[in-house]
C-alpha atoms as a PDB file:
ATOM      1  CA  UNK A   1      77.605  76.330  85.959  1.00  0.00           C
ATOM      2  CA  UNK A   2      77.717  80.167  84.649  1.00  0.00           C
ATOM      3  CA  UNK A   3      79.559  82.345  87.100  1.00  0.00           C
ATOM      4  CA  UNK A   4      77.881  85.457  87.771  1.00  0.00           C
ATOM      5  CA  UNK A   5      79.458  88.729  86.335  1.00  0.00           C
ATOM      6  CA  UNK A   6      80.245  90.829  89.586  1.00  0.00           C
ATOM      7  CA  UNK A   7      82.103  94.198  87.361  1.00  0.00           C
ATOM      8  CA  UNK A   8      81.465  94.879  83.868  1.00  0.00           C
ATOM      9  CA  UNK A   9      83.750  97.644  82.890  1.00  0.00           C
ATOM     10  CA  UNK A  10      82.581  99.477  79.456  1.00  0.00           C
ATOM     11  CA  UNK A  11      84.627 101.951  77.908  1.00  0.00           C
ATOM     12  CA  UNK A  12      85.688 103.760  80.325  1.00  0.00           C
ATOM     13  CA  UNK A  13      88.056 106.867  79.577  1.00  0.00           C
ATOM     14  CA  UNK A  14      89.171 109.325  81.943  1.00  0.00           C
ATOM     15  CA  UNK A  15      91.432 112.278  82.148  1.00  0.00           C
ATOM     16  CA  UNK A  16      93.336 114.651  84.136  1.00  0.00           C
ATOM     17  CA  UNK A  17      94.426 118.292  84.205  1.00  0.00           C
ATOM     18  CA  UNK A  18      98.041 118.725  85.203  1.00  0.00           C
ATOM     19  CA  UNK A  19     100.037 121.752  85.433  1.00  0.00           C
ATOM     20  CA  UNK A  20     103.168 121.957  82.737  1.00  0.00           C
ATOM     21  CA  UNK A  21     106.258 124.341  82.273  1.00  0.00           C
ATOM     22  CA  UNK A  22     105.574 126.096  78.191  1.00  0.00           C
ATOM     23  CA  UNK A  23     107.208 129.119  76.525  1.00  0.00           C
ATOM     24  CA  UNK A  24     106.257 131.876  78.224  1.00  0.00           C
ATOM     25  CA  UNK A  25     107.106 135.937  78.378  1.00  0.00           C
ATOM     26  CA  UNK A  26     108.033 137.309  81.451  1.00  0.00           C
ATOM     27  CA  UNK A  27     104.962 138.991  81.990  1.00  0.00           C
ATOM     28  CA  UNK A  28     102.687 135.563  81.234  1.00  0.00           C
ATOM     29  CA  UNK A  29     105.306 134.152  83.715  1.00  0.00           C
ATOM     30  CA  UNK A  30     103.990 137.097  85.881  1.00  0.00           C
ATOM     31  CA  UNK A  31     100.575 137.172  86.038  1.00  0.00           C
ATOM     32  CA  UNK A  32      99.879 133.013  86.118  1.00  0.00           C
ATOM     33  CA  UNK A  33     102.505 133.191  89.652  1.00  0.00           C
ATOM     34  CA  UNK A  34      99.853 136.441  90.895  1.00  0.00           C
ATOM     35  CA  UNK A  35      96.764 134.385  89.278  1.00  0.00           C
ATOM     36  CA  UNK A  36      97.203 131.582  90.649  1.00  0.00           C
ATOM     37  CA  UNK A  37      96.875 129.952  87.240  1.00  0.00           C
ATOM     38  CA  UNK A  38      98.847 127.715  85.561  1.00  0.00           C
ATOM     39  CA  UNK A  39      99.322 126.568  82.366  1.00  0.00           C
ATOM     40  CA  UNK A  40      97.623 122.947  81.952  1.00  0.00           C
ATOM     41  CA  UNK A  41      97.624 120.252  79.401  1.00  0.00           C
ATOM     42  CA  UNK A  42      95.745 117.211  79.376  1.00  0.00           C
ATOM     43  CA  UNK A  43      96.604 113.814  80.645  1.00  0.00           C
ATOM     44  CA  UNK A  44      94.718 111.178  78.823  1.00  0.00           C
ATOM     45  CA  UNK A  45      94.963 108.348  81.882  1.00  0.00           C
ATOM     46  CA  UNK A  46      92.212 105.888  80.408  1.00  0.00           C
ATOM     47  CA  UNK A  47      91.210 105.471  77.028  1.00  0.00           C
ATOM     48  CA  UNK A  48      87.973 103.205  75.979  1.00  0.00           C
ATOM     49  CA  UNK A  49      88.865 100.600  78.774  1.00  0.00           C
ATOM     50  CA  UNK A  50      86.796  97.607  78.705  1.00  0.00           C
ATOM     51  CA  UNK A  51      86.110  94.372  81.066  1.00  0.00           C
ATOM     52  CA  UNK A  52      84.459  91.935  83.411  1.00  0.00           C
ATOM     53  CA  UNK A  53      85.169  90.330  86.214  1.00  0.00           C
ATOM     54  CA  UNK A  54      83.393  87.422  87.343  1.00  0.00           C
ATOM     55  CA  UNK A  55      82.129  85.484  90.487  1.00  0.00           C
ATOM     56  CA  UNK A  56      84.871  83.564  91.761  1.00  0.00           C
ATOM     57  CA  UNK A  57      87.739  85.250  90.310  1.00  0.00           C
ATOM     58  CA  UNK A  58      90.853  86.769  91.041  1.00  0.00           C
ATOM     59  CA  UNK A  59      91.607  89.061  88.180  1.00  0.00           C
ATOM     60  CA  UNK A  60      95.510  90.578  88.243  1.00  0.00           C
ATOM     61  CA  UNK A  61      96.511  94.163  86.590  1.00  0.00           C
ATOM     62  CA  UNK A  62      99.696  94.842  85.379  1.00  0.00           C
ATOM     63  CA  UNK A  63     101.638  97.724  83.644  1.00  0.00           C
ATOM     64  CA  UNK A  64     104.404 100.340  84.068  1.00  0.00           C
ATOM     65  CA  UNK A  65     104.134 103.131  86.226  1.00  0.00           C
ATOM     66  CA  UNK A  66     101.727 105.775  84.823  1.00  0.00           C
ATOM     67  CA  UNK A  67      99.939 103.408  82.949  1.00  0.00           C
ATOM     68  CA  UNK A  68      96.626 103.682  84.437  1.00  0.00           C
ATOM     69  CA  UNK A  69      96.235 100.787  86.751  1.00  0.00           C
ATOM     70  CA  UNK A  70      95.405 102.811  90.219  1.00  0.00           C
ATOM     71  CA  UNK A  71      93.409 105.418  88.305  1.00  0.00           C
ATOM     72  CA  UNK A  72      91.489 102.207  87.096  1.00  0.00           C
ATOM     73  CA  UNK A  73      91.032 100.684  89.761  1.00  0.00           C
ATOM     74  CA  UNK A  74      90.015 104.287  91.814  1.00  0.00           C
ATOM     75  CA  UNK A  75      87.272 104.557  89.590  1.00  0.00           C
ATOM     76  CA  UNK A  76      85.911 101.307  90.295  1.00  0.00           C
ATOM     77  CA  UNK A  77      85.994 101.899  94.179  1.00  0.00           C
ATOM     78  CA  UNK A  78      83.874 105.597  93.760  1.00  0.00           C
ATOM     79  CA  UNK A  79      87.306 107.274  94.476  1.00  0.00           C
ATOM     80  CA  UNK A  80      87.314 108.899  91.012  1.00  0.00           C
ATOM     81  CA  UNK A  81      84.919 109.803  89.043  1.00  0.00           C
ATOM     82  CA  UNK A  82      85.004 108.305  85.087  1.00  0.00           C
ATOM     83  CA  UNK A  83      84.594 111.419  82.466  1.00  0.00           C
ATOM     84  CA  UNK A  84      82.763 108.875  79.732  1.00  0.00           C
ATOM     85  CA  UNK A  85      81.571 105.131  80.372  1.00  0.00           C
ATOM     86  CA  UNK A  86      79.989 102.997  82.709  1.00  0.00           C
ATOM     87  CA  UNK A  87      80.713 100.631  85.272  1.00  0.00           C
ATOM     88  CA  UNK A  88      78.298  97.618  86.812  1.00  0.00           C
ATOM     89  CA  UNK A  89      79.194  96.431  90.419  1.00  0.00           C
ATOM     90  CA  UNK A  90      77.121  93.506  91.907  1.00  0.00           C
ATOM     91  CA  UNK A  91      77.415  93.298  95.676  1.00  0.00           C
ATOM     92  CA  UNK A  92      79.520  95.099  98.749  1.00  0.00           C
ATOM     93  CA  UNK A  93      82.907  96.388  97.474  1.00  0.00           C
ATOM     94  CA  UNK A  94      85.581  96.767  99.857  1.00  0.00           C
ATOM     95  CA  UNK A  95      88.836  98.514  98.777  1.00  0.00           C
ATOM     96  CA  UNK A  96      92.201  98.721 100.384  1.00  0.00           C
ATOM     97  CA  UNK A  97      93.803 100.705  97.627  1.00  0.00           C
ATOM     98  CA  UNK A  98      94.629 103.045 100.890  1.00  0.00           C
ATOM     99  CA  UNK A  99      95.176 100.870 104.205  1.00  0.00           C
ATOM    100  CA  UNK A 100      94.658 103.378 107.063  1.00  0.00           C
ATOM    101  CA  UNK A 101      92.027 105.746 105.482  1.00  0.00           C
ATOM    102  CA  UNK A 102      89.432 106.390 107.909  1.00  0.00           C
ATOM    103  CA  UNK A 103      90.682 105.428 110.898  1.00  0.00           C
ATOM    104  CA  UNK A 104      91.883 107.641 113.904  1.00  0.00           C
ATOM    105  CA  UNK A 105      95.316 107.681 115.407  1.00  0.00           C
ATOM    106  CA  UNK A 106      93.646 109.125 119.382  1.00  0.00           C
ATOM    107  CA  UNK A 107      91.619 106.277 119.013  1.00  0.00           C
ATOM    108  CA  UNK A 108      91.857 102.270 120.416  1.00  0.00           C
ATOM    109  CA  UNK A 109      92.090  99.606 117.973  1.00  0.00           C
ATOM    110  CA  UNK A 110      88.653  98.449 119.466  1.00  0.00           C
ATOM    111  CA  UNK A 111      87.010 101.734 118.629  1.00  0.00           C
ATOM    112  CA  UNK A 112      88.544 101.779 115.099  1.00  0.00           C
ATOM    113  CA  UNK A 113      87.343  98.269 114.433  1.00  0.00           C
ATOM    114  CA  UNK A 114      83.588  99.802 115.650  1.00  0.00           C
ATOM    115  CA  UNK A 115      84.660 102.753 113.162  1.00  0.00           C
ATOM    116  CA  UNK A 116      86.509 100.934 109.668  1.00  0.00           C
ATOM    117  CA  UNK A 117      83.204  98.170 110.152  1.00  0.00           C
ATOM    118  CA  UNK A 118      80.835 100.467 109.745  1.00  0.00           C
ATOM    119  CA  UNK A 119      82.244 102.160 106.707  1.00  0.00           C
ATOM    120  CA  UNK A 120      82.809  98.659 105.864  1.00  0.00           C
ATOM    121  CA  UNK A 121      79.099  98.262 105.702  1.00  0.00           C
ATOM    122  CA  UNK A 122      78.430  96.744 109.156  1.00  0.00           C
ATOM    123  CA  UNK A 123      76.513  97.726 112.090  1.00  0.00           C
ATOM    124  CA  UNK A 124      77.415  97.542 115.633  1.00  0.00           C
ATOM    125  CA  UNK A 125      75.904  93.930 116.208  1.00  0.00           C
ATOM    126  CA  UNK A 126      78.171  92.240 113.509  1.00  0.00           C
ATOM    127  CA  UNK A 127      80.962  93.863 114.431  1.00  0.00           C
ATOM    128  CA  UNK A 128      80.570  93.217 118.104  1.00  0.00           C
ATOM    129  CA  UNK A 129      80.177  89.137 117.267  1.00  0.00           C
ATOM    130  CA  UNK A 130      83.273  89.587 114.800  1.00  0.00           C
ATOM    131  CA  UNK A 131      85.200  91.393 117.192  1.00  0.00           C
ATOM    132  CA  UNK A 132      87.572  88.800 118.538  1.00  0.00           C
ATOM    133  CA  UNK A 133      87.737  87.224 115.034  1.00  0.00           C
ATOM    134  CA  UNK A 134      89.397  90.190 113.540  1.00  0.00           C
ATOM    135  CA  UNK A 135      91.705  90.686 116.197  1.00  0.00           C
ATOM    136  CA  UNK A 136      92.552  87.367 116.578  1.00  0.00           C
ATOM    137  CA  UNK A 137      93.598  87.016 112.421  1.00  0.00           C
ATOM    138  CA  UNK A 138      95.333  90.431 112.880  1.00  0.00           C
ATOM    139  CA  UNK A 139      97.253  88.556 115.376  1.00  0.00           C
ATOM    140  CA  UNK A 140      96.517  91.993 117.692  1.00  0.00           C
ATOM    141  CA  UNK A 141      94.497  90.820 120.360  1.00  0.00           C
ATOM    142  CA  UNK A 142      96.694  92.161 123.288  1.00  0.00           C
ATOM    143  CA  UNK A 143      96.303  95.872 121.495  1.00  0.00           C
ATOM    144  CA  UNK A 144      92.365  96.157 121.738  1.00  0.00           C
ATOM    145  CA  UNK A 145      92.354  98.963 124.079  1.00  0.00           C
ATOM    146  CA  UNK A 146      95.675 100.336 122.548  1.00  0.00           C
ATOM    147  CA  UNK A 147      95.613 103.926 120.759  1.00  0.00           C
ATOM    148  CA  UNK A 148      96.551 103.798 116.890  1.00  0.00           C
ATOM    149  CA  UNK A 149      99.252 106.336 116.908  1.00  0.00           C
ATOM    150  CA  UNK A 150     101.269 103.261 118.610  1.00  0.00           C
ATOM    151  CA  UNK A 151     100.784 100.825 116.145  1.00  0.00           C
ATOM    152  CA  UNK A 152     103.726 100.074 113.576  1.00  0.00           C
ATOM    153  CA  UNK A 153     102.543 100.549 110.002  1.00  0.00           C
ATOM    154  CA  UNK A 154     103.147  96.689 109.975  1.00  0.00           C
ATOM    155  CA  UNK A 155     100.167  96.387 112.596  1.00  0.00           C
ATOM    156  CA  UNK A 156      98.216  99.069 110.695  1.00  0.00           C
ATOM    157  CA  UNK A 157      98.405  96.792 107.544  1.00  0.00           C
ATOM    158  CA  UNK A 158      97.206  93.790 109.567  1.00  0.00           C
ATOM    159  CA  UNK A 159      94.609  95.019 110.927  1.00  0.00           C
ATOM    160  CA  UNK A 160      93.017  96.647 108.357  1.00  0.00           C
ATOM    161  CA  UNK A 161      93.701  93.544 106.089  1.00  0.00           C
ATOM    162  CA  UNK A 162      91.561  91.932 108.771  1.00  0.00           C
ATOM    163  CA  UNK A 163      89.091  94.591 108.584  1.00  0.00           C
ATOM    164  CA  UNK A 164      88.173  94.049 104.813  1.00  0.00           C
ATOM    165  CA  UNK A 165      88.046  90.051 104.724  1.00  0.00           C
ATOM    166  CA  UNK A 166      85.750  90.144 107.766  1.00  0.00           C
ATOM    167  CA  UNK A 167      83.436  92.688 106.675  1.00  0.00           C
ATOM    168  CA  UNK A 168      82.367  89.561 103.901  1.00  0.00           C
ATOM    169  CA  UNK A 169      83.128  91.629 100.586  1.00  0.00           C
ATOM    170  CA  UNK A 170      81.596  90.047  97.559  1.00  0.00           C
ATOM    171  CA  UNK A 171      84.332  92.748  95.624  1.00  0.00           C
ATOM    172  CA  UNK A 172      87.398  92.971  96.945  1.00  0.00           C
ATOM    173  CA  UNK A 173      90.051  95.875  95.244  1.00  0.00           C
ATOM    174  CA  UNK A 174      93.886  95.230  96.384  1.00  0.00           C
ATOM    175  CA  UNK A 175      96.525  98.303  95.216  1.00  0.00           C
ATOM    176  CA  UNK A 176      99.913  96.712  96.005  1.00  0.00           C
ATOM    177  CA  UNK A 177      98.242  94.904  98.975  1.00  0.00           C
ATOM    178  CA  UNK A 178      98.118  91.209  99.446  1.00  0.00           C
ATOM    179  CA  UNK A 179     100.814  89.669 101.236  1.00  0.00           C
ATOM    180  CA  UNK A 180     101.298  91.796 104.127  1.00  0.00           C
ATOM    181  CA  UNK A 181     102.710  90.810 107.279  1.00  0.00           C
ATOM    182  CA  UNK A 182     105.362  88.183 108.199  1.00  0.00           C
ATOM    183  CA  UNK A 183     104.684  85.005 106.686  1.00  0.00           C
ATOM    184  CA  UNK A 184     102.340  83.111 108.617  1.00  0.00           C
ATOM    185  CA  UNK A 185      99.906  86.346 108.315  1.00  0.00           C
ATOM    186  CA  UNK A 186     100.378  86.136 104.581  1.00  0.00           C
ATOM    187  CA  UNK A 187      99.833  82.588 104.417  1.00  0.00           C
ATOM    188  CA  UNK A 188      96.763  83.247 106.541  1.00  0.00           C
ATOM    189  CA  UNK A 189      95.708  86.125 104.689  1.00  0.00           C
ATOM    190  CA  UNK A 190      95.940  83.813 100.955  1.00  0.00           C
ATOM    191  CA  UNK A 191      93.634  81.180 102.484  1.00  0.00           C
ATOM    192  CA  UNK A 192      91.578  83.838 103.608  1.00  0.00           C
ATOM    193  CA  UNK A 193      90.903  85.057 100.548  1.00  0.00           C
ATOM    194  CA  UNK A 194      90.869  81.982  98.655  1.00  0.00           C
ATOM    195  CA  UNK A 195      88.041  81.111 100.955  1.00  0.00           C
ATOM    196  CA  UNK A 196      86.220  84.369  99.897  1.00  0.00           C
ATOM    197  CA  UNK A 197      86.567  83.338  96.532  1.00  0.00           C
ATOM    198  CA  UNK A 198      85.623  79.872  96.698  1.00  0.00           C
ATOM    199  CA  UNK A 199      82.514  81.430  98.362  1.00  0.00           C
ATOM    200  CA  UNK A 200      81.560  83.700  94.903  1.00  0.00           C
ATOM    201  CA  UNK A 201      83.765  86.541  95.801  1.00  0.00           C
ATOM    202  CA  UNK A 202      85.791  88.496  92.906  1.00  0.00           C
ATOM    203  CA  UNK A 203      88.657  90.134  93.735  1.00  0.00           C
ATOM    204  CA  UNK A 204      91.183  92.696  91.395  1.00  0.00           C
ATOM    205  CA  UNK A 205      94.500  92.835  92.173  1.00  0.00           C
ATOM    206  CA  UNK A 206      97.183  95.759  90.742  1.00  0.00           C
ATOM    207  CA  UNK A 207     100.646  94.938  91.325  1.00  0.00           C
ATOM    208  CA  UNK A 208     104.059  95.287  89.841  1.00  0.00           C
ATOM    209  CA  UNK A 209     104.874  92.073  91.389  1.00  0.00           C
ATOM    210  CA  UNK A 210     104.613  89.532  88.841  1.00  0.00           C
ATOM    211  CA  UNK A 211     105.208  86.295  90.603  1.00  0.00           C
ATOM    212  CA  UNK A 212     102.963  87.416  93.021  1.00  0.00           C
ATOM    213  CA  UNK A 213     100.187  87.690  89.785  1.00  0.00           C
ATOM    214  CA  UNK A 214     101.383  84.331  88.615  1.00  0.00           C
ATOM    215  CA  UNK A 215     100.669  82.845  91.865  1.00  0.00           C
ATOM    216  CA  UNK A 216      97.150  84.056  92.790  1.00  0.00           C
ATOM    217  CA  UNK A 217      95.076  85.257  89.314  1.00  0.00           C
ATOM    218  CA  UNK A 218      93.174  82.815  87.109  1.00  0.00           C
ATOM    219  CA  UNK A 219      93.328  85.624  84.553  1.00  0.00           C
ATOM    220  CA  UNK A 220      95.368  89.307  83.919  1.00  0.00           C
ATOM    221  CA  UNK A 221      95.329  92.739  82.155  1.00  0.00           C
ATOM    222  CA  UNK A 222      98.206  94.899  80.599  1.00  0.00           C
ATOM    223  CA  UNK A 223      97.373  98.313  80.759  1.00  0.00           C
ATOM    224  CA  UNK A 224      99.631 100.609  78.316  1.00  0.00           C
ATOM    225  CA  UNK A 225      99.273 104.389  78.407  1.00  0.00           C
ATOM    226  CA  UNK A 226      95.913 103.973  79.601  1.00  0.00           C
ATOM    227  CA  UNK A 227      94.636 101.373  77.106  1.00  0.00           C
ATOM    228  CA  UNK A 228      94.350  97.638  77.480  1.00  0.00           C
ATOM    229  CA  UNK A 229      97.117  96.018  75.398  1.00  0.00           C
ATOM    230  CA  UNK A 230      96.347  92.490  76.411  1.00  0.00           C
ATOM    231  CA  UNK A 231      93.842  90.538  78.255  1.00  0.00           C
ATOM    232  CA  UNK A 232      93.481  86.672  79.165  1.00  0.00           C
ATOM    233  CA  UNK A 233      95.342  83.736  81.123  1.00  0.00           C
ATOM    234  CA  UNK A 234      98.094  85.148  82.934  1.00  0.00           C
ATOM    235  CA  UNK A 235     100.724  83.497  81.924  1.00  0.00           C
ATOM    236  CA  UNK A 236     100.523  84.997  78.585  1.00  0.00           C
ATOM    237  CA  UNK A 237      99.615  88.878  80.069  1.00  0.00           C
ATOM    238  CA  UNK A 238     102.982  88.227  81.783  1.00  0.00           C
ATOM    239  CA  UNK A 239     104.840  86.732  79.223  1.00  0.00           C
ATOM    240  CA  UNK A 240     103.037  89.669  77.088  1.00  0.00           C
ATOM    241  CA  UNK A 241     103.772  92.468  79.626  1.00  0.00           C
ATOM    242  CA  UNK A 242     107.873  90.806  79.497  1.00  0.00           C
ATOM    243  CA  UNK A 243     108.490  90.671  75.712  1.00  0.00           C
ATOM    244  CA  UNK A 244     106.574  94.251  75.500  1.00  0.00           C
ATOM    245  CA  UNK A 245     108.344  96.303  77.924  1.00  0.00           C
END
């Protein structure tokens, strides 16, 4: 059976205006400190990038630092905003390319679950019947009524990881977050979201680990100063990535 495309990426190209150190006179040097403006250049951080991703996969994104993966994967979440290109998203998207954003340290875990859900896309019903399912997978049940600022980053992780796979995500967008946890939580948490993807969900995954690519993706991308070098199984976007770096 044809799997459903859930993102089509096409051409996308974005870039950035960062400040930069030139040749200057003493009084350019002056009046851009009493301006407030500072020479800029252009960074080019995505050139032309192309994709999909389909229904029931788990697509892995690899590259060196400052190659463009997080901007990439920012832009499919509605952080950023592309400059040129389009992107297609089918279903609820739920990123975690910032665990913690939105929720409020004065605040009970109970209240921030009531708070993350609905910017998760659910109302006070579903979250009130998942309730006890999300704190029971955080493995934070005895913290319900216990203020945020308390929590280790450890628990913050969990129970936002929680958050996301219960709020039933047909996109899910990981930044460096997958296994997080000790190890029956990321055990857990890998069933968890194989079960979302046996059920039709797609999920993207940016990481510099590369085992932890090998393990999970049924296919990869190498991004390279903002352009796709390679694209395909993963063994050979690894393998690829290794021989290329």
């Amino acid at each position: 059976m044809e799997k459903d495309e859930k993102i089509v990426v096409k051409n996308i190209s974005k870039n950035f205006k960062i400040g930069f150190e030139k040749n200057q006179s003493a009084l350019a040097r002056f009046v851009s400190f009493f301006s407030g403006r500072e020479p800029k250049k252009v960074f080019e951080a995505l050139k032309d990038v192309s994709f999909e991703v389909f229904s029931g996969e788990i697509l892995g994104i690899i590259g060196d630092n400052g190659s463009g993966k997080s901007s990439l994967l920012r832009i499919i979440s509605g952080i950023y905003q592309q400059d040129s290109g389009q992107i297609i998203k089918t279903g609820k998207i739920i990123s975690l390319i910032n665990l913690g954003l939105g929720l409020k340290e004065r605040l009970t875990m109970k209240d921030n679950i009531y708070l993350a859900g609905s910017l998760f896309g659910l109302n006070s019903l579903e979250i009130g019947q998942r309730l006890k399912s999300i704190a029971d997978f955080s493995g934070l049940e005895n913290f319900l009524n216990t203020k945020l600022y308390q929590f280790s980053n450890g628990m913050m992780q969990r129970l936002v990881f929680s958050l996301a796979v219960h709020s039933n995500p047909d996109i899910l967008l990981l930044d460096e977050v997958f296994e997080v946890g000790d190890e029956d939580f990321k055990k857990k948490s890998a069933e968890k979201i194989k079960e979302l993807v046996e059920k039709g969900a797609s999920v993207i995954l940016v990481s510099h680990d590369l085992e932890l690519i090998k393990k999970y993706c049924n296919s990869a991308i190498m991004i390279n100063k903002g352009r796709i070098d390679k694209i395909g199984k993963v063994e050979e976007v690894v393998e690829y990535y290794l021989k290329n770096k």
